[in-house]
Protein backbone atom coordinates (compact mmCIF):
# COMPACT_ATOMS: atom_id res chain seq x y z
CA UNK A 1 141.83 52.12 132.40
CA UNK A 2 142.46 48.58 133.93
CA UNK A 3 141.47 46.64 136.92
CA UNK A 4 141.53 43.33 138.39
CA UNK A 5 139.37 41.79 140.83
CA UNK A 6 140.79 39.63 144.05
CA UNK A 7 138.69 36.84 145.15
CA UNK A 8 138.22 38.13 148.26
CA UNK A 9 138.71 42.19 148.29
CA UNK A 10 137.71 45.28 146.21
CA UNK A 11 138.20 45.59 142.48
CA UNK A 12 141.18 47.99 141.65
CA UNK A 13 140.92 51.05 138.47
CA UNK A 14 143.86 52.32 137.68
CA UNK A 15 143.12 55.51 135.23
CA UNK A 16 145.91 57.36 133.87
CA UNK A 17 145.78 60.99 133.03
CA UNK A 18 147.86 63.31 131.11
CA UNK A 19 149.27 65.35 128.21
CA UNK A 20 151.19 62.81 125.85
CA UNK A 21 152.29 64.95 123.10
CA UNK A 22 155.59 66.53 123.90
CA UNK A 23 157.38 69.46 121.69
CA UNK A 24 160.33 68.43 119.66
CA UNK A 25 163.10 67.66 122.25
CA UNK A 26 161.43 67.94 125.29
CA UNK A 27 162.24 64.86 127.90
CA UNK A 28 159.70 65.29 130.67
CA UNK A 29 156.52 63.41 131.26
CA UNK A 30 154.00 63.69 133.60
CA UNK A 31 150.66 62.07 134.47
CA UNK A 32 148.26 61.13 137.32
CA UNK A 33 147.60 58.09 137.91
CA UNK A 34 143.77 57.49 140.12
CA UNK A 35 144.05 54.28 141.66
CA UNK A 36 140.08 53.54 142.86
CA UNK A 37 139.08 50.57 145.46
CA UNK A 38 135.72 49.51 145.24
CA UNK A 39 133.35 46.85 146.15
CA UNK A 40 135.50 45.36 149.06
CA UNK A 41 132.76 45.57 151.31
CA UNK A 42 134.64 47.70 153.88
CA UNK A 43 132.45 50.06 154.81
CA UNK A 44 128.90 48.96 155.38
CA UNK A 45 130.07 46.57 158.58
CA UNK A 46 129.62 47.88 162.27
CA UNK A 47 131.96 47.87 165.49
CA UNK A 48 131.23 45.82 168.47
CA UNK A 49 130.92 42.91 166.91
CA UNK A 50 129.82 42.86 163.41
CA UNK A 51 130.11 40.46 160.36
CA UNK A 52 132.63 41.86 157.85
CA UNK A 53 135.75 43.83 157.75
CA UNK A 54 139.30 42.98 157.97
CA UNK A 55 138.09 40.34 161.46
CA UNK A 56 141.38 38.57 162.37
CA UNK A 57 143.36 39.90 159.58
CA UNK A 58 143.94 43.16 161.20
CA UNK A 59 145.53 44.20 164.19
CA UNK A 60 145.56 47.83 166.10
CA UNK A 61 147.89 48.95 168.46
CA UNK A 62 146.93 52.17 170.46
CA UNK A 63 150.30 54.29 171.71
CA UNK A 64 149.08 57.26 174.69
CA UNK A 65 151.31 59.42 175.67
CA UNK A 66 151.37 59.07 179.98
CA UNK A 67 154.31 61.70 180.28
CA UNK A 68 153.88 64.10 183.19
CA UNK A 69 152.97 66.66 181.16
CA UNK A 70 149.59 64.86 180.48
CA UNK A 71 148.50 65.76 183.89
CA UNK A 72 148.50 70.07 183.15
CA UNK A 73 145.12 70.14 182.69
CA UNK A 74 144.02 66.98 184.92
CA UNK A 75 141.52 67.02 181.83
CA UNK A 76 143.72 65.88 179.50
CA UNK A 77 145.00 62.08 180.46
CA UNK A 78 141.21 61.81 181.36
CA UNK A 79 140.28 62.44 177.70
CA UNK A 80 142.94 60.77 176.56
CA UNK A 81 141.68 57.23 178.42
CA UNK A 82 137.79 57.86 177.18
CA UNK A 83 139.15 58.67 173.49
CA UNK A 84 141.39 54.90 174.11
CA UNK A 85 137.77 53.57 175.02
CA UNK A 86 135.89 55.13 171.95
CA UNK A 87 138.43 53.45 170.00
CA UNK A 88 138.17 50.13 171.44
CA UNK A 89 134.47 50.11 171.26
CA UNK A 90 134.96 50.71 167.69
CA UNK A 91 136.72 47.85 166.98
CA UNK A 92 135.64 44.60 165.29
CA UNK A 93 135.47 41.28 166.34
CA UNK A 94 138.52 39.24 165.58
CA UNK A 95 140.60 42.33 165.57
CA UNK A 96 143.93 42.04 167.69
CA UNK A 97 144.54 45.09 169.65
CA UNK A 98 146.93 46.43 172.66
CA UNK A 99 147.39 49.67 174.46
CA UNK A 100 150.88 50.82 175.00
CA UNK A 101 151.27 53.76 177.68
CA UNK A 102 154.15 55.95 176.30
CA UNK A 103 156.41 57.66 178.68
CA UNK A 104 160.47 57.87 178.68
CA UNK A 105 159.77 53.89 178.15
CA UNK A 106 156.77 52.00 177.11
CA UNK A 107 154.83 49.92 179.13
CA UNK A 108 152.04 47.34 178.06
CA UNK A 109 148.65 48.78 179.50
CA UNK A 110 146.80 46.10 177.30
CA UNK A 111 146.91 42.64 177.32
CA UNK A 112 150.05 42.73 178.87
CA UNK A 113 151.35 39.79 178.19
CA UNK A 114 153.81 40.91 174.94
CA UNK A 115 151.04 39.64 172.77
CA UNK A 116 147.61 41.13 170.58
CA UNK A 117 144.27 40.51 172.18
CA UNK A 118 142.01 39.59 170.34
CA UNK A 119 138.64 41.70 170.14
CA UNK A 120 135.45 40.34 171.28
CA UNK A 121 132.73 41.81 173.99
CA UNK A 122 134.43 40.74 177.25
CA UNK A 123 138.32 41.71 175.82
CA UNK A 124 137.13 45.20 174.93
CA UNK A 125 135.32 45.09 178.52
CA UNK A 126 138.99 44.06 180.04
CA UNK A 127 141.13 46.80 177.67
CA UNK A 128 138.96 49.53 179.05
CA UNK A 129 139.11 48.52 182.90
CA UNK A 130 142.75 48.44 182.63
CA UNK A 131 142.54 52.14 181.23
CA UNK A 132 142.69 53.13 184.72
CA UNK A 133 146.54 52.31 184.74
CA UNK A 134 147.19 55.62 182.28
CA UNK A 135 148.49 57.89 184.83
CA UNK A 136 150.73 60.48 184.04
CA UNK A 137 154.58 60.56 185.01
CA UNK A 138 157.90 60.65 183.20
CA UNK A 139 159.04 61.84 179.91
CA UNK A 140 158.62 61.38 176.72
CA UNK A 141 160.66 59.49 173.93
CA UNK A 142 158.44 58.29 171.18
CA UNK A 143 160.95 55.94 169.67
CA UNK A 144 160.81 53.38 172.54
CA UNK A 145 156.82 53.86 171.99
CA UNK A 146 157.14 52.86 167.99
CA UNK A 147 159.32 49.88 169.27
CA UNK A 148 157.19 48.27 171.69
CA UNK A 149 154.70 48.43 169.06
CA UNK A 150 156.40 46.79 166.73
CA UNK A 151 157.57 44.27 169.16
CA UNK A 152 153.65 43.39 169.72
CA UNK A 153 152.80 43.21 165.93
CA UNK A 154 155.65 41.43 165.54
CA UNK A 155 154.19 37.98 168.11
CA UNK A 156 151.57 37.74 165.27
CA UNK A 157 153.35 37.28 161.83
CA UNK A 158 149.93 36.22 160.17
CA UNK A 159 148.46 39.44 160.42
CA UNK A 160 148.77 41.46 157.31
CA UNK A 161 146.98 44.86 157.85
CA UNK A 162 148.97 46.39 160.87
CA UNK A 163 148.12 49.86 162.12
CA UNK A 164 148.88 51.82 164.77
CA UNK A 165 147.51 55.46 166.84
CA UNK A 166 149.71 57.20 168.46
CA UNK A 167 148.98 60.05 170.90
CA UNK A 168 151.11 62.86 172.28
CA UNK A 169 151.20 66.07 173.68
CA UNK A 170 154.72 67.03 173.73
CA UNK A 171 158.13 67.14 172.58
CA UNK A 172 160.33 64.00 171.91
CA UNK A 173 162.99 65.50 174.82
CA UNK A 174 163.73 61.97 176.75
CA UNK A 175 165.51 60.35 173.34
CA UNK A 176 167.61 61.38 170.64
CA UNK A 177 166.69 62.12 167.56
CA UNK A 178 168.90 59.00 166.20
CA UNK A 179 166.93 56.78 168.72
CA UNK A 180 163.69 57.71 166.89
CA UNK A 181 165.38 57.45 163.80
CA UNK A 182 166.34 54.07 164.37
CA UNK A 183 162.85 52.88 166.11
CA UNK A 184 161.52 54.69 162.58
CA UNK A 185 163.76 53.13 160.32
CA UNK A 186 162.50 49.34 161.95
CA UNK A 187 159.25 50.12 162.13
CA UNK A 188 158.76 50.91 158.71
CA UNK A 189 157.23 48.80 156.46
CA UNK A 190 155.83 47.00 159.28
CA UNK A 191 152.78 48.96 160.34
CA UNK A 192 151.16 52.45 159.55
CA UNK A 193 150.60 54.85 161.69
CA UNK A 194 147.84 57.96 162.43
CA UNK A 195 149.73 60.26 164.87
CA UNK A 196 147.70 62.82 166.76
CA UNK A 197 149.13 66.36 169.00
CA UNK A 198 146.48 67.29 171.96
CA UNK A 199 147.68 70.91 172.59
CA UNK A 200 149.72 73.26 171.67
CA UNK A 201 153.10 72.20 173.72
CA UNK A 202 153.95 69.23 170.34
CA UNK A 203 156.06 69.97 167.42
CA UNK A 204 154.40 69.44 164.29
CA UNK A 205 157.63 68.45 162.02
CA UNK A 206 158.50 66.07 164.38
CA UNK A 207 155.65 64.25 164.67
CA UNK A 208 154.58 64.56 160.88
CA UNK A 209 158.50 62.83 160.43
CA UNK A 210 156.64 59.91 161.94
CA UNK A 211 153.47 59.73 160.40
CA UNK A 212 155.23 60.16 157.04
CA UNK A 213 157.71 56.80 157.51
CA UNK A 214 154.43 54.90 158.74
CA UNK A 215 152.28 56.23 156.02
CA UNK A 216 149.52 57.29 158.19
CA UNK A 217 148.08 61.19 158.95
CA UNK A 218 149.07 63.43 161.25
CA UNK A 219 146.30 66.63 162.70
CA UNK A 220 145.99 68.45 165.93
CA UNK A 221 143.60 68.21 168.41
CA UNK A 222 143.54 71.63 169.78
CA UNK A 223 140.76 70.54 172.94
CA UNK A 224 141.29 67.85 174.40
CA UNK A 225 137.14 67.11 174.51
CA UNK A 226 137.62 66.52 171.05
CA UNK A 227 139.81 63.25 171.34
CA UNK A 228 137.59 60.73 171.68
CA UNK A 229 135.17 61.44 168.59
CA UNK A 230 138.87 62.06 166.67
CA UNK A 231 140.28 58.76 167.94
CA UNK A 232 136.71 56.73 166.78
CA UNK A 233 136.98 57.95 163.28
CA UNK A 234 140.94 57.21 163.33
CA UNK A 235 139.98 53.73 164.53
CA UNK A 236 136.37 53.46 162.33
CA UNK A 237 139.29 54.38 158.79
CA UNK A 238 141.41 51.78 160.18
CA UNK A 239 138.36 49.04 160.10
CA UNK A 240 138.02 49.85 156.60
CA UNK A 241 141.13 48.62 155.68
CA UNK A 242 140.85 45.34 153.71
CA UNK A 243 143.98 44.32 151.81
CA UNK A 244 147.75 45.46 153.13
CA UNK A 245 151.17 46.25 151.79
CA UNK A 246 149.77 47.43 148.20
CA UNK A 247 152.48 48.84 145.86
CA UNK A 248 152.78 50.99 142.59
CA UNK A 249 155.18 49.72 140.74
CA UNK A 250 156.94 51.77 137.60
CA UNK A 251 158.21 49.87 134.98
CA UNK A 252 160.22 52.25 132.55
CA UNK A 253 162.07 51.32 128.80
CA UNK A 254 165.83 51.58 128.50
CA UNK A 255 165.58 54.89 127.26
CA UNK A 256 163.70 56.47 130.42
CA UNK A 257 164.44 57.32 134.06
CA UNK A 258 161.64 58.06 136.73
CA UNK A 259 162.04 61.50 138.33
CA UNK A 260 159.68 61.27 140.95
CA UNK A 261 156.64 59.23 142.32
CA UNK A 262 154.75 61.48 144.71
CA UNK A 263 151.04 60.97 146.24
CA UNK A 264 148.72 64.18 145.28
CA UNK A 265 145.55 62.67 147.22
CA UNK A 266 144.38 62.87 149.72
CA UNK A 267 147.65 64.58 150.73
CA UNK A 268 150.72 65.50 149.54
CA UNK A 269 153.70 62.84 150.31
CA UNK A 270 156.60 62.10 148.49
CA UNK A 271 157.24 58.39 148.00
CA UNK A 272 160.38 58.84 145.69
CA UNK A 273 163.24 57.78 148.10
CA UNK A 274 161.03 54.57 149.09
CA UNK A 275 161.52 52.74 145.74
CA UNK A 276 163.08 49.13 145.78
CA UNK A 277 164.16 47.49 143.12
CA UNK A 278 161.41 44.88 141.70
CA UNK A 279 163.14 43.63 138.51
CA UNK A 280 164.79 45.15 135.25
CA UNK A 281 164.13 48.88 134.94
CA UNK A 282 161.25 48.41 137.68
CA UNK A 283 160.79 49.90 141.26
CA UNK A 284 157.81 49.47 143.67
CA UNK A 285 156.40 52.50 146.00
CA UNK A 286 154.94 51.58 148.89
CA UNK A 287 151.14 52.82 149.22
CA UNK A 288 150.19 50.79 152.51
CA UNK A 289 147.10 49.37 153.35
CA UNK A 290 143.65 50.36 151.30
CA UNK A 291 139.91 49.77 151.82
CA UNK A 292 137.08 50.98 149.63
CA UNK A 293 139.09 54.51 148.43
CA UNK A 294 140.88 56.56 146.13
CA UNK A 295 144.13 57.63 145.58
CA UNK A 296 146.03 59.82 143.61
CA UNK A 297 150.07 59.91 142.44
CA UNK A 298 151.74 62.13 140.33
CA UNK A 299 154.58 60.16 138.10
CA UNK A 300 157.30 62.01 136.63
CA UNK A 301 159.29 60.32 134.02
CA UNK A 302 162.36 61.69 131.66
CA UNK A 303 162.70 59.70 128.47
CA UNK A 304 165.19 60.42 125.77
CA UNK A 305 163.65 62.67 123.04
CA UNK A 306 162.70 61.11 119.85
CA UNK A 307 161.83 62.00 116.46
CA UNK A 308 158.97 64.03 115.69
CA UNK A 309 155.48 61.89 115.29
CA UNK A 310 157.48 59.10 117.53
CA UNK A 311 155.43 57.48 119.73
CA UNK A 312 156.32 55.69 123.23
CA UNK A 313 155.95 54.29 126.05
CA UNK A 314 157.08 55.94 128.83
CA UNK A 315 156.36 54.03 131.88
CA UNK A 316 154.14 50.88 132.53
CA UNK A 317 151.89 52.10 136.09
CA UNK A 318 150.81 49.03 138.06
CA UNK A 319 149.14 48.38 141.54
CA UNK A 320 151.03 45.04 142.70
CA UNK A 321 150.31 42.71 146.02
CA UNK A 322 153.69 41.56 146.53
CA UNK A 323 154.03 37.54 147.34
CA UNK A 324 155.89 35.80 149.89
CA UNK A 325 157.16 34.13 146.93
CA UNK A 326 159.10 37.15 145.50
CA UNK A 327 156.53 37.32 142.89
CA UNK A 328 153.53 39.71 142.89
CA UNK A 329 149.83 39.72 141.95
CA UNK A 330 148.88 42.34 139.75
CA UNK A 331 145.71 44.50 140.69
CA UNK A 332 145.58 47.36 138.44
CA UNK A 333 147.62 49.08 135.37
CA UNK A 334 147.99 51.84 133.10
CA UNK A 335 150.30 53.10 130.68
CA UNK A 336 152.20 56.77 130.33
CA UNK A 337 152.64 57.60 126.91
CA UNK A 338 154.75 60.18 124.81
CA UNK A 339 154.46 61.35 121.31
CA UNK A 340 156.62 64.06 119.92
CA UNK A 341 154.68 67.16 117.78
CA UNK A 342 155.64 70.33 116.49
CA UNK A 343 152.21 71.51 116.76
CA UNK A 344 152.57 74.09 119.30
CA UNK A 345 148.65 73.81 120.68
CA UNK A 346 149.25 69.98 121.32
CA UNK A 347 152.73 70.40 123.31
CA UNK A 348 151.89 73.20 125.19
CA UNK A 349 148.57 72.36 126.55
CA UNK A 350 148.85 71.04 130.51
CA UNK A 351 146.71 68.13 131.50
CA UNK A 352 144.01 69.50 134.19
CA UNK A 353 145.25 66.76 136.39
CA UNK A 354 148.93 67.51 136.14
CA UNK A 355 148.47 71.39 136.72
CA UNK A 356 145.77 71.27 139.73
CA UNK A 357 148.30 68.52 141.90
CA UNK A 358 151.22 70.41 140.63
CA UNK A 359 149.61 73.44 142.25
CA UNK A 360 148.45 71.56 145.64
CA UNK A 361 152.58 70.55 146.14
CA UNK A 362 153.68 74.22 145.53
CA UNK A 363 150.50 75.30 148.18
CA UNK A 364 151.55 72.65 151.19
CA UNK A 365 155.58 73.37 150.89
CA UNK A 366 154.24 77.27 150.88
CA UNK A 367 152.67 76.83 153.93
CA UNK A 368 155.25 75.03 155.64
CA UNK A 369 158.50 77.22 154.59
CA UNK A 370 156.32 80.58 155.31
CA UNK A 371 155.17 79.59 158.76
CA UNK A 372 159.06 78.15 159.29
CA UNK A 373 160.07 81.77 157.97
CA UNK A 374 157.57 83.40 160.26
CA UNK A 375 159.08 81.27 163.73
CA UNK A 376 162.39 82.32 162.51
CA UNK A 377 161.58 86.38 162.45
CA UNK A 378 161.37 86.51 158.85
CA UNK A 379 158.59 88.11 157.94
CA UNK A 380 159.30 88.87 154.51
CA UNK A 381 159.46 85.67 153.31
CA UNK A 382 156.61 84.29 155.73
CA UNK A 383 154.25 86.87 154.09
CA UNK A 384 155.21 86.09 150.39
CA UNK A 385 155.26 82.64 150.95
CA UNK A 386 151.90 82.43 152.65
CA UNK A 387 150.77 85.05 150.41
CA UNK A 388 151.23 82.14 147.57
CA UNK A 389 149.67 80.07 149.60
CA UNK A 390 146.87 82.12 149.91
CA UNK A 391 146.86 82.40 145.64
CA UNK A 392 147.17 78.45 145.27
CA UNK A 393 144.75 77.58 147.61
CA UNK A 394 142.03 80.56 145.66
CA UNK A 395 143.04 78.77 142.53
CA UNK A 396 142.70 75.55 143.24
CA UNK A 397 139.05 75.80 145.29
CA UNK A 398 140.90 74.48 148.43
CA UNK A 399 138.75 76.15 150.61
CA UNK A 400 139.59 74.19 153.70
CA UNK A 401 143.25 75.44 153.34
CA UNK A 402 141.96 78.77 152.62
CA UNK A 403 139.63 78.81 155.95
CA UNK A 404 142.97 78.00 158.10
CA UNK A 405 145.26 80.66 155.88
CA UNK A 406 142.80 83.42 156.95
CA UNK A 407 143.07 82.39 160.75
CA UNK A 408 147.03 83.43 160.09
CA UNK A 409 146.90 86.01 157.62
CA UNK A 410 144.48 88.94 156.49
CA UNK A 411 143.59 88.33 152.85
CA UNK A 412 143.55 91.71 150.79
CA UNK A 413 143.61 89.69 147.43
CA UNK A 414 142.86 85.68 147.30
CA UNK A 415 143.44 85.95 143.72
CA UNK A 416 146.72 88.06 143.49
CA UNK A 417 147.88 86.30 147.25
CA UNK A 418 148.12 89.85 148.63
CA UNK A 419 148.12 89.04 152.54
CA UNK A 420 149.36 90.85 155.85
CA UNK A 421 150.18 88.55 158.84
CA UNK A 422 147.64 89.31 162.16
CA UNK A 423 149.13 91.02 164.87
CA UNK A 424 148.15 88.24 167.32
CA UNK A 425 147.89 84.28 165.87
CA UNK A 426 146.82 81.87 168.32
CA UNK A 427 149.24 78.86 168.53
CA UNK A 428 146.46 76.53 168.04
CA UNK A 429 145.96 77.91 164.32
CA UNK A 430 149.03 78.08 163.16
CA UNK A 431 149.67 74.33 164.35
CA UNK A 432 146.55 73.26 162.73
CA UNK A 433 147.22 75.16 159.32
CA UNK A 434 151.00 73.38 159.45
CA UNK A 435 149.68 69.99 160.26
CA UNK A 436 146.73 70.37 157.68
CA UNK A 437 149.22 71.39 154.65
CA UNK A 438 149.52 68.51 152.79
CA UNK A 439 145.94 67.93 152.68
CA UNK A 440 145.25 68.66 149.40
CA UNK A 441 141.26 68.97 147.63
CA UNK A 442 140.43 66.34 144.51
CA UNK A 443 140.62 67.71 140.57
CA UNK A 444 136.86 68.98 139.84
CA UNK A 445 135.25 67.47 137.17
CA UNK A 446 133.92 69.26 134.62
């Protein structure tokens, strides 16, 4: 394990765990590397007000969806504006802040002026007053939401820890799918983003497309009574967030290649295609903006086999706070080793870390290609896939996963995944189990 300390922010672990010993000619190695934040001082502070936190460092721009659509129940945009107030009462002075009303365009609700706010008692007083301008009419096209967004981030350069909450209860049907690509693709790097579907009437892969480029969460909110207290703890993680823009960087020798870099906690994503170049045999993977938490990756390395009883070094795992410079401060590191054995007992045995994430992957793409198989009328493959779901999720004491699985399927056998689809699944369930499927449940400890 090592960790460095910043002057001002939490102390960063980085703990690596795996198998090292590797049968004679095998080329694969994989560990998990825990990166821990602690001591940062992120979460004892208070809204409204408060000492501590990210103050002027951090800024928060709210997206609502105002499409007409908002209006079927009347109930909805109304929960949608006290949820917008919940959040702005939660945040801290010093914060900047705006609320964009999202339609076929995007229009500034809040300041209005194509800059942040910045939080105190009589701005948060002002941003909730001009909540009465979310009224819904038009359409929807989430792209020119992301932009305007980034437009307003962008008129304050010296904030580093940018996030953004984005609200919708429909389809992206007034755009296409290249114009979100394109607001995506700009956006990217320059904020995160928690994305949130009220309803039933949103699409779930498009919306988790989003939340995956911006590195943020994506959940249903079934009721729309339940938006505000979802929108105050969206806002209270964002407060925690101390120090932005944090990246893992792999450093591998000549004779290795990285296969993959994926995050295994607290969800499943895949940061693989996001690797720039950071120097000789090095690439950085963007892991966005942390406060006093823990994270886990699974690192997948090939090296070129060696000679039995060799011993190497497979990768060099570090936590870096890349400099306007081009240079970077390091936070954290770790090593990945391999050593080559022909005892069988040593090579064979996986690390408890490895298998249980390995496991949590294979559950969250289950989920997603069975329920995909189920929309498409194939039932076969929606009922084995689930089925494995159902196994994984026994397995690997993921009982949240397993308390959504049975709203979908009847569970004969956890342990053998022997399930039969209800007759009747409420839309609502099946939305929440496809939105929940990366989350994935931490490796006990024994």
């Amino acid at each position: 394990m090592a960790s460095l300390s910043r002057p001002t922010g939490p102390v960063f672990d980085v703990d690596i765990f795996q198998n090292e010993y590797l049968a004679d000619g095998a080329r694969e190695v994989n560990a998990i590397v825990t990166v821990t934040a602690t001591g940062g001082g992120t979460l004892g502070g208070r809204p409204g007000g408060a000492t501590g936190g990210p103050g002027a460092d951090a800024a928060v721009v709210i997206m609502i969806d105002c499409s007409g659509s908002m209006d079927y129940p009347a109930s909805k945009m109304r929960n949608a504006r006290e949820a917008t107030a919940a959040a702005i009462d939660t945040l801290r002075d010093g914060v900047a802040f705006a609320v964009v009303a999202g339609t076929h365009e995007a229009a500034e609700i809040y300041p209005g002026n194509g800059t942040l706010a910045t939080a105190d008692r009589d701005t948060r007083a002002h941003a909730k007053q001009a909540l009465r301008k979310l009224s819904p009419a038009g359409g929807t096209a989430i792209g020119t939401w992301l932009t305007k967004a980034r437009q307003l981030f962008d008129s304050r350069p010296d904030i580093g820890i940018r996030h953004g909450i984005l609200l919708t209860d429909g389809k992206n049907e007034h755009e296409k799918p290249a114009d979100l690509q394109r607001a995506l693709d700009a956006a990217t790097g320059v904020f995160t983003a928690d994305c949130r579907g009220v309803g039933t009437d949103w699409d779930v892969a498009e919306l988790r497309k989003v939340s995956s480029a911006l590195l943020g969460t994506v959940d249903i909110v079934a009721e729309p009574s339940g938006l505000a207290e979802d929108f105050r703890a969206m806002m209270a993680g964002a407060m925690g967030k101390q120090v932005a823009d944090i990246a893992l960087r792999v450093w591998t020798p000549a004779n290795a290649v990285v296969k993959y870099v994926k995050q295994v906690a607290p969800a499943v994503e895949d940061l693989s295609e996001r690797r720039t170049e950071s120097g000789p045999r090095s690439g950085d993977y963007p892991t966005g903006s942390w406060g006093d938490e823990s994270r886990d990756y699974h690192v997948c390395v090939e090296v070129q086999p060696a000679a039995l009883g060799s011993r190497m070094l497979a990768a060099r795992v570090s936590l870096v706070l890349p400099q306007g410079d081009g240079s970077a401060e390091t936070l954290g590191q770790g090593l990945v080793m391999a050593v080559w054995t022909d005892d069988l007992a040593s090579s064979t045995r996986i690390s408890p870390q490895v298998a249980h994430y390995t496991g949590q992957a294979e559950l969250a793409s289950s989920i997603q290609e069975g329920l995909a198989a189920h929309r498409s009328g194939d039932f076969t493959t929606a009922t084995a896939k689930l089925g494995r779901a159902v196994q994984l999720a026994h397995a690997g004491g993921n009982d949240g996963t397993l308390k959504l699985l049975e709203k979908v399927v009847d569970v004969v056998d956890p342990k053998e995944g022997t399930v039969r689809f209800r007759k009747h699944v409420e839309a609502a369930d099946s939305m929440a189990l496809d939105s929940r499927s990366t989350v994935t449940v931490r490796v006990k400890k024994k």
